[in-house]
Protein backbone atom coordinates (compact mmCIF):
# COMPACT_ATOMS: atom_id res chain seq x y z
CA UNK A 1 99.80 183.09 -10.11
CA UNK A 2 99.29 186.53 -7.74
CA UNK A 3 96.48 185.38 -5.04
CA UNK A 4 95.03 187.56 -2.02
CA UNK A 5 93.77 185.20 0.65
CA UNK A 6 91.59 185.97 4.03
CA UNK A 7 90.95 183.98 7.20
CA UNK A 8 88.89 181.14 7.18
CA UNK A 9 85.69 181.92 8.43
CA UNK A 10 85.86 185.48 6.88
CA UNK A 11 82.29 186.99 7.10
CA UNK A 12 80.35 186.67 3.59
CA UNK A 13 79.44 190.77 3.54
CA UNK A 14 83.41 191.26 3.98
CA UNK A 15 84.39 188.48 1.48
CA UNK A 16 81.98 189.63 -0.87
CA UNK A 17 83.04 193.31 -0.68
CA UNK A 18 86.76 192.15 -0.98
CA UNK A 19 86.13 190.05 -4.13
CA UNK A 20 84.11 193.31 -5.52
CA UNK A 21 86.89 195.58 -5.13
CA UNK A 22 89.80 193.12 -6.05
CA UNK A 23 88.09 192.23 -9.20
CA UNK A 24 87.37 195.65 -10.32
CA UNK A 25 91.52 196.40 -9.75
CA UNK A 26 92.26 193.24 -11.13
CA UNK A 27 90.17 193.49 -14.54
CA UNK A 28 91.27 197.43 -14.64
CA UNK A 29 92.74 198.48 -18.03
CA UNK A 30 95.84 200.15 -15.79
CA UNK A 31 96.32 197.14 -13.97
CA UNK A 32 96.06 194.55 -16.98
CA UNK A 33 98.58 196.47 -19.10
CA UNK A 34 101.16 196.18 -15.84
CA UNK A 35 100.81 192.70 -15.91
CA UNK A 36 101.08 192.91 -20.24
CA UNK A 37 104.51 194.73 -19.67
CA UNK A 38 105.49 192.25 -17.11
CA UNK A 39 104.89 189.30 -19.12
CA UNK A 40 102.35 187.81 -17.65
CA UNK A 41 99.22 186.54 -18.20
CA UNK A 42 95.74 188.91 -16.91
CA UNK A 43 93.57 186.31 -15.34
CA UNK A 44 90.62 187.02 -12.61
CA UNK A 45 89.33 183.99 -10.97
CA UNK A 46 87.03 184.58 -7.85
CA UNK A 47 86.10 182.47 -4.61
CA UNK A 48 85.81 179.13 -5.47
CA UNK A 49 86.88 179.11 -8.92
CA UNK A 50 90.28 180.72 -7.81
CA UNK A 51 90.48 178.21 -4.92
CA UNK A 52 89.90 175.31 -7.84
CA UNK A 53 92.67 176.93 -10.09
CA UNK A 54 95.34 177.09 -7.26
CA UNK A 55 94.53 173.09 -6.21
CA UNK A 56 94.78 172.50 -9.79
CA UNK A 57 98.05 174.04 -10.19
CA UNK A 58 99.14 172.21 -7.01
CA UNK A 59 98.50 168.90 -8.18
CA UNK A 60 100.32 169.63 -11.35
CA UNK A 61 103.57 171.07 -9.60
CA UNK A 62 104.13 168.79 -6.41
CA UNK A 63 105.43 166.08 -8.27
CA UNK A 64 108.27 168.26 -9.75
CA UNK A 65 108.78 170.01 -6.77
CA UNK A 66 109.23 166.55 -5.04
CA UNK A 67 111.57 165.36 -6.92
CA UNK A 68 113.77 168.44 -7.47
CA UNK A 69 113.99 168.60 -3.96
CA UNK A 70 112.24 171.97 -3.18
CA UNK A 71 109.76 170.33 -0.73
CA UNK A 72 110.39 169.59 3.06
């Protein structure tokens, strides 16, 4: 998973510009058949649904990160 991340508190005009741009790149037929060559998977998920995705994917990892002993 590739995230871009601001400061909390980020004005809304400046968070919604960012999230504009960023999701015109990110859904761009150049940019989508990089990720295609690399492997990976094309997937755009703004603001709060990309915030839900990354918890989700933390909740699913921990445990294995825990107990391979990757976590402090």
């Amino acid at each position: 998973m590739r995230c871009v991340v601001g400061p909390k508190g980020m004005p809304k005009p400046i968070l919604e510009k960012l999230q504009q741009v960023f999701g015109e790149v990110a859904q761009s037929k150049e940019y989508v058949d990089f990720l295609l060559s690399q492997n990976s998977v094309p997937l755009w998920l703004p603001g709060e649904r990309g915030v839900k995705a990354w918890d989700e994917q933390e909740t699913m990892f921990r445990p294995l990160l825990e107990r391979a002993g990757l976590l402090k």
